[in-house]
N, C-alpha and C. Protein backbone atom coordinates (compact mmCIF):
# COMPACT_ATOMS: atom_id res chain seq x y z
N UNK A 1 -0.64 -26.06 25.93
CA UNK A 1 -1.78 -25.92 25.03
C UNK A 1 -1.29 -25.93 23.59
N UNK A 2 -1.82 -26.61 22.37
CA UNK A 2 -2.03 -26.66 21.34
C UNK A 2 -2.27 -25.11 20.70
N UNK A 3 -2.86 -24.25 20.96
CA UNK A 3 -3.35 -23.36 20.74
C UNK A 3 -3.18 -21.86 21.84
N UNK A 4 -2.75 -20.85 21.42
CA UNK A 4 -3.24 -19.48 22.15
C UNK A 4 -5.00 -19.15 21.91
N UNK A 5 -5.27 -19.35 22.85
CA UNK A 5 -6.61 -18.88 22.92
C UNK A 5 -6.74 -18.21 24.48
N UNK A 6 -7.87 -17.26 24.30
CA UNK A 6 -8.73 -16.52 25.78
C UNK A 6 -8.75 -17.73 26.98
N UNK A 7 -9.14 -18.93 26.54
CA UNK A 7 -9.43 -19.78 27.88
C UNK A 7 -7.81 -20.31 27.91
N UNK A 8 -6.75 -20.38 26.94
CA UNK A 8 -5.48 -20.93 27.21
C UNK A 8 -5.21 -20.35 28.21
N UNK A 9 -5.18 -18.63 27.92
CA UNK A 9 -4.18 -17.78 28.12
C UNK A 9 -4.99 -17.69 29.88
N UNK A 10 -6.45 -17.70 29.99
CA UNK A 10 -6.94 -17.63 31.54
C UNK A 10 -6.21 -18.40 32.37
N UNK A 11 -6.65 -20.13 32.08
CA UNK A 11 -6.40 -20.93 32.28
C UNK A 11 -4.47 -20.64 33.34
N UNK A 12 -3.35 -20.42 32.07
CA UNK A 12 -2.26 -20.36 32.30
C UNK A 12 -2.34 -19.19 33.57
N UNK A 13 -3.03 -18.18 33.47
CA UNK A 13 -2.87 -16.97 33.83
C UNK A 13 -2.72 -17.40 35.64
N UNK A 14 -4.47 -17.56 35.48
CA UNK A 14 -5.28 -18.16 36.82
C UNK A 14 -3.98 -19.15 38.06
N UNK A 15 -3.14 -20.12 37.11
CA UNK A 15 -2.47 -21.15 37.71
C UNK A 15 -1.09 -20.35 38.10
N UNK A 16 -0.67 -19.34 37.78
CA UNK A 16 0.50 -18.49 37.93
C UNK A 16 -0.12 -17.99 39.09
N UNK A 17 -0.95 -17.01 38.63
CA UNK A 17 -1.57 -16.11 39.84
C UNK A 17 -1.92 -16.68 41.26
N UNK A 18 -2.52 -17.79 41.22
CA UNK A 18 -2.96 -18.43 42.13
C UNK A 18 -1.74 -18.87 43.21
N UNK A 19 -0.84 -19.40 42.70
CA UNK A 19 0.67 -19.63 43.23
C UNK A 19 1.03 -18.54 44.24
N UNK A 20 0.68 -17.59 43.56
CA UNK A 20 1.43 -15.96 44.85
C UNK A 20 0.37 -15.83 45.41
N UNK A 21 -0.51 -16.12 45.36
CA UNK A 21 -1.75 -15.43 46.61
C UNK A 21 -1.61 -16.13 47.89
N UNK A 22 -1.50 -15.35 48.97
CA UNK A 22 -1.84 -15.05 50.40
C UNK A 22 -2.39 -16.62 50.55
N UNK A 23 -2.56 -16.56 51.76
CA UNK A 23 -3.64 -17.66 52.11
C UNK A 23 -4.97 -17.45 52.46
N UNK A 24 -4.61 -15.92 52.78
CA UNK A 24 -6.28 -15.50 53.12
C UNK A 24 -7.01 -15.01 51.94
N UNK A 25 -6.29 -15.10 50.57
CA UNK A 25 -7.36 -14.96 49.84
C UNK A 25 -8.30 -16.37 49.42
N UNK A 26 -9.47 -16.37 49.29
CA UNK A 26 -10.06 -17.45 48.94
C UNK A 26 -10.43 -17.77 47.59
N UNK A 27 -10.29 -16.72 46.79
CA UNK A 27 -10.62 -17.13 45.29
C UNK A 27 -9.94 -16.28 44.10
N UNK A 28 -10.28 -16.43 43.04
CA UNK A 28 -9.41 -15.48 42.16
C UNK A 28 -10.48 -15.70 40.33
N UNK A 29 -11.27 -14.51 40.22
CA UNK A 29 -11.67 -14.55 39.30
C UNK A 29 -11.32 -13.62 37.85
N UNK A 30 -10.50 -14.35 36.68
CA UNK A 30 -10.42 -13.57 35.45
C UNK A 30 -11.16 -13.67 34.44
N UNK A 31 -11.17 -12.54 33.80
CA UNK A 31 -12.02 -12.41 32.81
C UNK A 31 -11.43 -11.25 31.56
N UNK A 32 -10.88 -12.49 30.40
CA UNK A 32 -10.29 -11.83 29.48
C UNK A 32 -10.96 -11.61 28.13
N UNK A 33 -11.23 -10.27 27.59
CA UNK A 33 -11.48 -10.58 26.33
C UNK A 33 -10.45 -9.98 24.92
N UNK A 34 -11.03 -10.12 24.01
CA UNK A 34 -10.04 -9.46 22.63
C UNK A 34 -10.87 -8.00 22.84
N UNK A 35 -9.94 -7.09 22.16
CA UNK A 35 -10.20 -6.19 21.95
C UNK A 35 -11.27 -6.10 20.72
N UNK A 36 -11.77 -5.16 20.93
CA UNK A 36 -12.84 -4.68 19.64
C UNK A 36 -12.41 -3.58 19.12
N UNK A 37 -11.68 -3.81 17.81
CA UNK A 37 -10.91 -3.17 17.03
C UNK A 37 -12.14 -2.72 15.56
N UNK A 38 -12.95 -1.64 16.09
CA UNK A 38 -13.85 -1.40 14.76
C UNK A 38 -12.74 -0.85 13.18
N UNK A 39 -12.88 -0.85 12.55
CA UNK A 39 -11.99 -0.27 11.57
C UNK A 39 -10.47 -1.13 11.48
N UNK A 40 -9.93 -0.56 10.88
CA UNK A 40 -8.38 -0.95 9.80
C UNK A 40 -7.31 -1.07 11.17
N UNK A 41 -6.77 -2.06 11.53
CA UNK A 41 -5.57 -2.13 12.28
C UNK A 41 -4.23 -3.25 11.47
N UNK A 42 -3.45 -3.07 11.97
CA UNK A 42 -1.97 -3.85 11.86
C UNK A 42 -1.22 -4.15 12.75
N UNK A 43 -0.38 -5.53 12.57
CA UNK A 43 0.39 -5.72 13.55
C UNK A 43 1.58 -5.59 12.89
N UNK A 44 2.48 -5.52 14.00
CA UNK A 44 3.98 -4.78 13.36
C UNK A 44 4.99 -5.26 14.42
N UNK A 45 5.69 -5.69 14.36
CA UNK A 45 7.63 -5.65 15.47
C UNK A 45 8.15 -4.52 15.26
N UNK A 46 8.74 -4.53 16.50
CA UNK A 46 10.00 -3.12 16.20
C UNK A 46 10.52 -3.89 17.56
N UNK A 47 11.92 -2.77 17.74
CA UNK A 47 12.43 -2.56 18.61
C UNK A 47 12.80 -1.44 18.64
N UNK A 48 12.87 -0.74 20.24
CA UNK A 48 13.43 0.72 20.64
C UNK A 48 14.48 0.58 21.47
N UNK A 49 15.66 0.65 20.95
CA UNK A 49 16.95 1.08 21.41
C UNK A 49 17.00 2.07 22.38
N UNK A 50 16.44 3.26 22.77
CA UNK A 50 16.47 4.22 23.97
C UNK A 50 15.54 3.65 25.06
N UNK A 51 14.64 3.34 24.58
CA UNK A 51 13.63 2.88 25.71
C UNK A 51 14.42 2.10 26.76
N UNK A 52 13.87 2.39 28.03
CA UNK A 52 14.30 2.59 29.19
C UNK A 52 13.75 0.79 29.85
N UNK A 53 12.72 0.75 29.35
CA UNK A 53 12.28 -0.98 29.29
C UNK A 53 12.82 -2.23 28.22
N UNK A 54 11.50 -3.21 28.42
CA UNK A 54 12.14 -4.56 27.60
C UNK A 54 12.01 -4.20 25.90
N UNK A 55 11.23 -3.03 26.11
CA UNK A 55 10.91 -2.01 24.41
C UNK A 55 12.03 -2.08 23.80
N UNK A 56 13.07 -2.10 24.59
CA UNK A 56 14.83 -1.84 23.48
C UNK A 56 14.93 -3.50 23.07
N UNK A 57 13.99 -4.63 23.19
CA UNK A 57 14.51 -5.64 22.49
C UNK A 57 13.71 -5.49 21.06
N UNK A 58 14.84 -6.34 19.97
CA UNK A 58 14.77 -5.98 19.04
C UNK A 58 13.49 -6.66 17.86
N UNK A 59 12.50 -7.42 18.96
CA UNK A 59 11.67 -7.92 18.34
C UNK A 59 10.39 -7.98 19.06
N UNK A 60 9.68 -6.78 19.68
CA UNK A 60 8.75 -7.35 20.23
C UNK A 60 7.17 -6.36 19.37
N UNK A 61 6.16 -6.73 19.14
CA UNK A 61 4.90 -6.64 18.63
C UNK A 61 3.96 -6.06 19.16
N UNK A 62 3.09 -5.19 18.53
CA UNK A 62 1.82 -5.38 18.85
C UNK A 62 1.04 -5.39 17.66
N UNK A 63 -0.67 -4.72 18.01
CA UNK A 63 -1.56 -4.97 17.25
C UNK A 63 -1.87 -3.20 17.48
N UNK A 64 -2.08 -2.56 16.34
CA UNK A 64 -1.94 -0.96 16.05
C UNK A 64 -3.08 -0.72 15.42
N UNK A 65 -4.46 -0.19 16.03
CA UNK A 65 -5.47 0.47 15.47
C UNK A 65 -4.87 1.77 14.55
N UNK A 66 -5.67 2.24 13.76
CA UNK A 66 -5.20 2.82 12.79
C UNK A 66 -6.02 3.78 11.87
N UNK A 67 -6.23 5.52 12.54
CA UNK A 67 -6.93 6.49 11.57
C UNK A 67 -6.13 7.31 11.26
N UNK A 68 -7.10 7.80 9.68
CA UNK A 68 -6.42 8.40 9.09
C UNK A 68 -7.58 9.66 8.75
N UNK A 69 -7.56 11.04 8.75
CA UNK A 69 -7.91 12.30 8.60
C UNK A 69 -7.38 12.97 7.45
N UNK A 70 -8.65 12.89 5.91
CA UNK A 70 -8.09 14.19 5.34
C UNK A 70 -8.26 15.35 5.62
N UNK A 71 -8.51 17.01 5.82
CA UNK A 71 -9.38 17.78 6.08
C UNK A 71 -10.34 17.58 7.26
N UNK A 72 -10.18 16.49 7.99
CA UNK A 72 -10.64 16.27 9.23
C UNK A 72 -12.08 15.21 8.97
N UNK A 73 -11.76 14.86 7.92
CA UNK A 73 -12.74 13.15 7.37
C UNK A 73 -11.90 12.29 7.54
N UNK A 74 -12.74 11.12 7.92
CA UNK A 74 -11.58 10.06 8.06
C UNK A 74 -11.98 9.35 7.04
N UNK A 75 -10.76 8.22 6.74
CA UNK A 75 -10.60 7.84 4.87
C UNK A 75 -10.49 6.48 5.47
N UNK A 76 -11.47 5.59 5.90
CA UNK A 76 -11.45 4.42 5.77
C UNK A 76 -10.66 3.58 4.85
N UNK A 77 -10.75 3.83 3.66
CA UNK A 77 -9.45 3.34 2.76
C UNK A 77 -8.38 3.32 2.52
N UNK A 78 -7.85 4.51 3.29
CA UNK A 78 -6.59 4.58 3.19
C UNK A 78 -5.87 4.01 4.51
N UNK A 79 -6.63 4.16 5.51
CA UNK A 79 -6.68 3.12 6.56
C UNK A 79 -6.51 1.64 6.01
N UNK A 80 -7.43 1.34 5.28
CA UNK A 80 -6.88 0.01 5.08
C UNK A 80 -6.19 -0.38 4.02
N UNK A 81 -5.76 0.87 3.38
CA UNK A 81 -4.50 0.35 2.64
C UNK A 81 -3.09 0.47 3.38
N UNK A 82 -2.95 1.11 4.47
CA UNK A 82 -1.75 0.87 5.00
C UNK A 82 -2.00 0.06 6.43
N UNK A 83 -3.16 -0.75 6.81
CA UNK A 83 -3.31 -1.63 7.52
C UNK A 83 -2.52 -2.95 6.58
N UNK A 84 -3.17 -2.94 5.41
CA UNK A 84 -2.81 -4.03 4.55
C UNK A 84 -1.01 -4.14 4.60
N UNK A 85 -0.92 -2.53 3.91
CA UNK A 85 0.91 -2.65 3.71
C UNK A 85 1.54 -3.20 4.94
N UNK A 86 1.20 -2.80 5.73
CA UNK A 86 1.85 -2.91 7.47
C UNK A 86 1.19 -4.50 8.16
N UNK A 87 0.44 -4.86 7.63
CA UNK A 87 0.35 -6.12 8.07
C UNK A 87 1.39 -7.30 8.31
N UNK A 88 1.94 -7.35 9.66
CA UNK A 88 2.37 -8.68 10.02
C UNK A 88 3.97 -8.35 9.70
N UNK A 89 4.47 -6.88 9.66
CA UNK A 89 5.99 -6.13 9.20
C UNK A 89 6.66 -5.86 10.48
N UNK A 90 7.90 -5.69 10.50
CA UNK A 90 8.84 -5.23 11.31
C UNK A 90 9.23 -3.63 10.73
N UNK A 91 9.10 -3.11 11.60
CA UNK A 91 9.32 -2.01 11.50
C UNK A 91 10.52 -1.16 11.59
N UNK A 92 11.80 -0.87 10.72
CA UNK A 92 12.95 -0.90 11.59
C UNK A 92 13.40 0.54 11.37
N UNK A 93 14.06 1.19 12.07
CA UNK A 93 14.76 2.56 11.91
C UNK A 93 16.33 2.32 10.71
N UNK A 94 15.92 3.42 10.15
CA UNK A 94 17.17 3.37 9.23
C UNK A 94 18.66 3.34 9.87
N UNK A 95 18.64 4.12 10.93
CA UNK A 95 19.96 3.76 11.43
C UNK A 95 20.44 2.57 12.30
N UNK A 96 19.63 1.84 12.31
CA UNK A 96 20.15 0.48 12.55
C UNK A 96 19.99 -0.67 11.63
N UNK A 97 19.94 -0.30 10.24
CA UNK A 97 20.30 -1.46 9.20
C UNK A 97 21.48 -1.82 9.49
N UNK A 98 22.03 -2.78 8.61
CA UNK A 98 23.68 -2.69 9.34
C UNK A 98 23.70 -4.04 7.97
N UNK A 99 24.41 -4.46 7.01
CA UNK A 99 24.87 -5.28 6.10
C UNK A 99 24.98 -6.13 7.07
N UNK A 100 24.18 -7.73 6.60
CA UNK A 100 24.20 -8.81 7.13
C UNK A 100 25.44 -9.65 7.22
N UNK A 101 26.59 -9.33 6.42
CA UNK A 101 27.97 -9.85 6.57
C UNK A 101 28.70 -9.40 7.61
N UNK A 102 28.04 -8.57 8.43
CA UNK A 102 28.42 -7.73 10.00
C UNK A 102 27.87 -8.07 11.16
N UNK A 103 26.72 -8.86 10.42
CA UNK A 103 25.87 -9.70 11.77
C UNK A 103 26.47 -10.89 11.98
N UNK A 104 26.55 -11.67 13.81
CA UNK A 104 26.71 -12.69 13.55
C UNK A 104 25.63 -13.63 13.30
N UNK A 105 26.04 -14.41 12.58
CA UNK A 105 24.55 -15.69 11.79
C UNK A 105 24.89 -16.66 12.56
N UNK A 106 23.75 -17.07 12.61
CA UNK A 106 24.07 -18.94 12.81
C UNK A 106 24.36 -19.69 11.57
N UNK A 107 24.47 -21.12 11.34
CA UNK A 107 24.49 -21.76 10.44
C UNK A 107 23.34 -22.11 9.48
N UNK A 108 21.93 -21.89 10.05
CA UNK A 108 21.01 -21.70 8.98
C UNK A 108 20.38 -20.18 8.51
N UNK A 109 21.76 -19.40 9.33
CA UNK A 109 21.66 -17.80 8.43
C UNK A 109 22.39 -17.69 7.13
N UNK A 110 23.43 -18.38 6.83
CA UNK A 110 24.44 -18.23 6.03
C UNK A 110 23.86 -17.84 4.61
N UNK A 111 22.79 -18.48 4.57
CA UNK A 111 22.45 -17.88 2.76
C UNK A 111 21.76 -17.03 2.85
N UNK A 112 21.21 -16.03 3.80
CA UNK A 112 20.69 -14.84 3.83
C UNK A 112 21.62 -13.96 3.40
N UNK A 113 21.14 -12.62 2.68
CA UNK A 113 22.37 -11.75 2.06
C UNK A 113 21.26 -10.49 1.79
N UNK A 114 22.07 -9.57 1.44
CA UNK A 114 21.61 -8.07 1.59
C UNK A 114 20.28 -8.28 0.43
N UNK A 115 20.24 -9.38 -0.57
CA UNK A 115 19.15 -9.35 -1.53
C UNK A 115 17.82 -9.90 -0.84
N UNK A 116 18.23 -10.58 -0.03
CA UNK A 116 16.81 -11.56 0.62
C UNK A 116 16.08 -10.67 1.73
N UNK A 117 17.26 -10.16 2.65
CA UNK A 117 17.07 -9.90 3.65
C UNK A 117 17.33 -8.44 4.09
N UNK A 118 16.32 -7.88 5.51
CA UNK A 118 17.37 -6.52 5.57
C UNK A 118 18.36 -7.07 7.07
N UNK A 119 19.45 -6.66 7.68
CA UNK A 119 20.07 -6.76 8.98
C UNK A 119 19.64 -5.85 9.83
N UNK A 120 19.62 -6.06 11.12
CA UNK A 120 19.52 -5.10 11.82
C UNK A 120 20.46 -5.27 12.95
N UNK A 121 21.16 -4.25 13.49
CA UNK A 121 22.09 -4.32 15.05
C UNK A 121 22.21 -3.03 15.47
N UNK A 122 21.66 -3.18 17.02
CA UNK A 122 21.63 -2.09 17.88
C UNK A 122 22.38 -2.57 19.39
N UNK A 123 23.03 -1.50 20.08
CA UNK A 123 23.28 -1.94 21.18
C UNK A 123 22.68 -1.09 22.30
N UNK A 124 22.06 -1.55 23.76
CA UNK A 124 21.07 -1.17 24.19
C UNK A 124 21.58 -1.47 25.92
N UNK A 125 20.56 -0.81 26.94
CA UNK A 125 21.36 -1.22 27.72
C UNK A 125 21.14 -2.75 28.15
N UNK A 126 20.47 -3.40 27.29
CA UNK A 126 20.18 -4.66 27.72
C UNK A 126 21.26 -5.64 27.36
N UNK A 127 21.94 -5.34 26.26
CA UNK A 127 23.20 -5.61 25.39
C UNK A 127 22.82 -5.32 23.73
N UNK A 128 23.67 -6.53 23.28
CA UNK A 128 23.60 -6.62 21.92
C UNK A 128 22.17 -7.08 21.13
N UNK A 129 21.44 -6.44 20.43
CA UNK A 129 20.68 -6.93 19.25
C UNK A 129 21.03 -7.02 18.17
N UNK A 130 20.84 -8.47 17.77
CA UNK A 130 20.75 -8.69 15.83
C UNK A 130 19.71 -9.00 15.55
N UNK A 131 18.93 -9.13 14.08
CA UNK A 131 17.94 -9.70 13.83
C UNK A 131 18.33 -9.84 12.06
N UNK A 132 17.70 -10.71 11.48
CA UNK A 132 17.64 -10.74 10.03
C UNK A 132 16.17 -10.86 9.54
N UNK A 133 15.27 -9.98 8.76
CA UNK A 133 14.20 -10.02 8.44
C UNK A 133 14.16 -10.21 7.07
N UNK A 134 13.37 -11.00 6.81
CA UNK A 134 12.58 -11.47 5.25
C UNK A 134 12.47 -10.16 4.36
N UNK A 135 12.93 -9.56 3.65
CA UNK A 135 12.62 -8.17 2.98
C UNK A 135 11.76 -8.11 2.76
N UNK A 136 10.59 -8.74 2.32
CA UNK A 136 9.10 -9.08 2.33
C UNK A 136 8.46 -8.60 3.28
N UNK A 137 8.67 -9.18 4.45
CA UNK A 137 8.18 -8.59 5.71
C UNK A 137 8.71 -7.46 6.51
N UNK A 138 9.05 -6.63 6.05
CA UNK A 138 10.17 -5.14 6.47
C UNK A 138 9.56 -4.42 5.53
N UNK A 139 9.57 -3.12 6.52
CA UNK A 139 9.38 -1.97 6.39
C UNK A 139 10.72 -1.11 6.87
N UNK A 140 11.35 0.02 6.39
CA UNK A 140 12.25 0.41 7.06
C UNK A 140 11.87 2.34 7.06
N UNK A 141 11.93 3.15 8.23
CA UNK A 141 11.55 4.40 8.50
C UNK A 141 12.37 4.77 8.53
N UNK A 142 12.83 6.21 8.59
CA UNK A 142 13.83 7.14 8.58
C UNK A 142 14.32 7.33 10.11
N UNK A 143 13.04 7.13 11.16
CA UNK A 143 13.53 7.50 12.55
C UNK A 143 13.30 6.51 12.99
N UNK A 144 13.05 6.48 14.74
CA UNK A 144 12.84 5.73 15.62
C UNK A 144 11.64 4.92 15.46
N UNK A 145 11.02 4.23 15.38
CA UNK A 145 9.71 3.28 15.40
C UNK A 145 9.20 3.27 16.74
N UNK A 146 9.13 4.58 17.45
CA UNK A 146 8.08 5.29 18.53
C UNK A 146 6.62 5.20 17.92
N UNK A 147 5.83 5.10 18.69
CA UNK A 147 4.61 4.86 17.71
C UNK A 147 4.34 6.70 17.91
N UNK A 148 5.08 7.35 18.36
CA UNK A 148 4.83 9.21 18.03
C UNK A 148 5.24 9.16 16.73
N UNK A 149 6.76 8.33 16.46
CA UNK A 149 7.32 8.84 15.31
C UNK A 149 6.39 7.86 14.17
N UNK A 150 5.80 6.87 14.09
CA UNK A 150 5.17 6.11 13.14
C UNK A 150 4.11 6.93 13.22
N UNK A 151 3.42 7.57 13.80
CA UNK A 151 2.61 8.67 13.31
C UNK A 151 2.54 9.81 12.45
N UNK A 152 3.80 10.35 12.79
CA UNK A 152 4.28 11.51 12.45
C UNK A 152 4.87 11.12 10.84
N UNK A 153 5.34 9.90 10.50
CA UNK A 153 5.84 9.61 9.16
C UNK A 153 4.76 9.18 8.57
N UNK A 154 3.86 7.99 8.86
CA UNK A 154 2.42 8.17 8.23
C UNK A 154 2.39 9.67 7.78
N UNK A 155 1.56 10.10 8.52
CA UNK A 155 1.30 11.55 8.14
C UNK A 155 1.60 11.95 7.24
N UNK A 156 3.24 12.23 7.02
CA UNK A 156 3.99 12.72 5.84
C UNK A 156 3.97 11.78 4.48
N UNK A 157 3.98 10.93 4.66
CA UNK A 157 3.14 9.99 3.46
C UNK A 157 2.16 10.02 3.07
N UNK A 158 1.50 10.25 4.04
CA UNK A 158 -0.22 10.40 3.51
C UNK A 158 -0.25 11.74 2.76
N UNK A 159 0.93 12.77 3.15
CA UNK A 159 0.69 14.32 2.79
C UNK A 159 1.32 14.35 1.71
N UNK A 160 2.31 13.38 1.20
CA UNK A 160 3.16 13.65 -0.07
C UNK A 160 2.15 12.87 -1.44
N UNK A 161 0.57 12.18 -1.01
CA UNK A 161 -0.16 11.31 -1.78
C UNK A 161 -1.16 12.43 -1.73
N UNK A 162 -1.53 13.68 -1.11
CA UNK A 162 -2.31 14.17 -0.60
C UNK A 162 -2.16 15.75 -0.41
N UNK A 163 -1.45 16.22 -1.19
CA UNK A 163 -0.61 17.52 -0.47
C UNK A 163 -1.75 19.03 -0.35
N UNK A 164 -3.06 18.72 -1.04
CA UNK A 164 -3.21 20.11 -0.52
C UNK A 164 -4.15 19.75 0.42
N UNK A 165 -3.74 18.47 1.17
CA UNK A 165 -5.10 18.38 2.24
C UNK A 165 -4.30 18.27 3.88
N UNK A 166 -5.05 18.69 4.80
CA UNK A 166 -4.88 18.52 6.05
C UNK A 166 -4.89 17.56 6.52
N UNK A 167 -3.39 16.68 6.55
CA UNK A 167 -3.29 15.21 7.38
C UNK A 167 -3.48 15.17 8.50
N UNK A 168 -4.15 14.25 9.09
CA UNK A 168 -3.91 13.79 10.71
C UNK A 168 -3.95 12.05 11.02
N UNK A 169 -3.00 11.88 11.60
CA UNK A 169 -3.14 10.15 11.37
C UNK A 169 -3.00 10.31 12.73
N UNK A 170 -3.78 9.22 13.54
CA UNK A 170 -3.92 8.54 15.08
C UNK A 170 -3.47 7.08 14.90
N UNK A 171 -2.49 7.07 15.69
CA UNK A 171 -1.89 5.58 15.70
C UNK A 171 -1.84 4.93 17.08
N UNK A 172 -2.23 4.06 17.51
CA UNK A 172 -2.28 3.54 18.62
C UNK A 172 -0.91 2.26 18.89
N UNK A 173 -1.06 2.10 19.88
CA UNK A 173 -0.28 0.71 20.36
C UNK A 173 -0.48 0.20 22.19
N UNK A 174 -1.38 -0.69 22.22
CA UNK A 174 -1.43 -1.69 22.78
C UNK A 174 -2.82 -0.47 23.35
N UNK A 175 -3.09 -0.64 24.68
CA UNK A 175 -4.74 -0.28 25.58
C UNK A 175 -4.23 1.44 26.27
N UNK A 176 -4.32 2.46 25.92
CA UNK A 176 -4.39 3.78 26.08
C UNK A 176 -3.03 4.29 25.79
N UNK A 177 -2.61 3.89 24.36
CA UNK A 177 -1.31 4.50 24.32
C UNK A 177 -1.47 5.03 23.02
N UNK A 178 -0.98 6.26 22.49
CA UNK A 178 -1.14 6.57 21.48
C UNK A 178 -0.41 7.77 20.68
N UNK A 179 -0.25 8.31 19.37
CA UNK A 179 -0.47 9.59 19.25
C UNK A 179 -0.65 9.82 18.09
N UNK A 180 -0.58 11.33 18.01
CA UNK A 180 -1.04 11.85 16.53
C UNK A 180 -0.02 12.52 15.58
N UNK A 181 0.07 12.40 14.51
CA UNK A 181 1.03 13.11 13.20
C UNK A 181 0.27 13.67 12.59
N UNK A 182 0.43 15.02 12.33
CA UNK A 182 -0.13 15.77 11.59
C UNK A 182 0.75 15.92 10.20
N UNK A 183 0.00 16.85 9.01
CA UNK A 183 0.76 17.38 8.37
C UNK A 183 0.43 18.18 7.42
């Protein structure tokens, strides 16, 4: 397909699925839609190095609904000012920057350098990760990029812009996963 779309992605889905079914099943009906994301969301990469899944690779995404609580109001705006900031970013933990003259590059990495770009390398049990991100598109956190801990640092941002008010930020990632940072 030319395109990711709902009928691509059926389409592909349906012709996989169909392959493993039984013989006694006779039919197979899907039905996919987008989420309905009311309010401020972002998409973001990370990778999690502890995670016990394919989570420890060093580039995989989602799409992150996104509230924010002063005093127990929610601030639509400030929601979408860090929907905006966080739009379309990699998210990386500070302790796996690593100076890009330590990564190995390919040959159309070579003019990337600590000004353009940030590095990243972790080792996992899957093996080795590198990545080189656009500094543009990076964000870099103090901890893990758990969406507990991207809560929990929201929060403290929102509380250092905000300090005599009662933070609570709800951060989601992907269909019933979530949590909250207070502060």
């Amino acid at each position: 397909a030319d395109a990711v779309t709902i009928a691509t992605v059926t389409d592909y889905l349906r012709a996989v699925i169909q392959r493993e079914l039984p013989d006694n099943v006779d039919g197979l009906t899907l039905l996919l839609r987008a989420e309905d994301i009311p309010g401020a969301f972002y998409h973001y990469t990370h990778g999690l190095k502890k995670h016990d899944g394919n989570c420890q690779r060093i580039a995989h995404g989602h799409r992150s609904r996104l509230y924010i609580a002063l005093d127990d109001a929610r601030q639509p705006q400030l929601e979408a000012e860090w929907a905006r900031r966080w739009q379309d970013i990699y998210l990386g933990s500070q302790e796996d920057v690593k100076p890009i003259s330590a990564l190995q590059r390919s040959a159309a990495a070579t003019n990337c350098n600590d000004k353009t770009h940030v590095g990243y390398s972790y080792v996992a049990d899957q093996g080795l990760f590198e990545l080189l991100v656009p500094e543009s598109e990076n964000y870099v956190i103090p901890t893990d990029s758990t969406v507990e801990c991207i809560a929990e640092y929201l929060a403290q941002q929102v509380k250092s812009a905000h300090p005599l008010a009662k933070v609570t930020v709800t951060g989601f990632e992907g269909v019933g996963k979530g949590a909250i940072g207070y502060a």
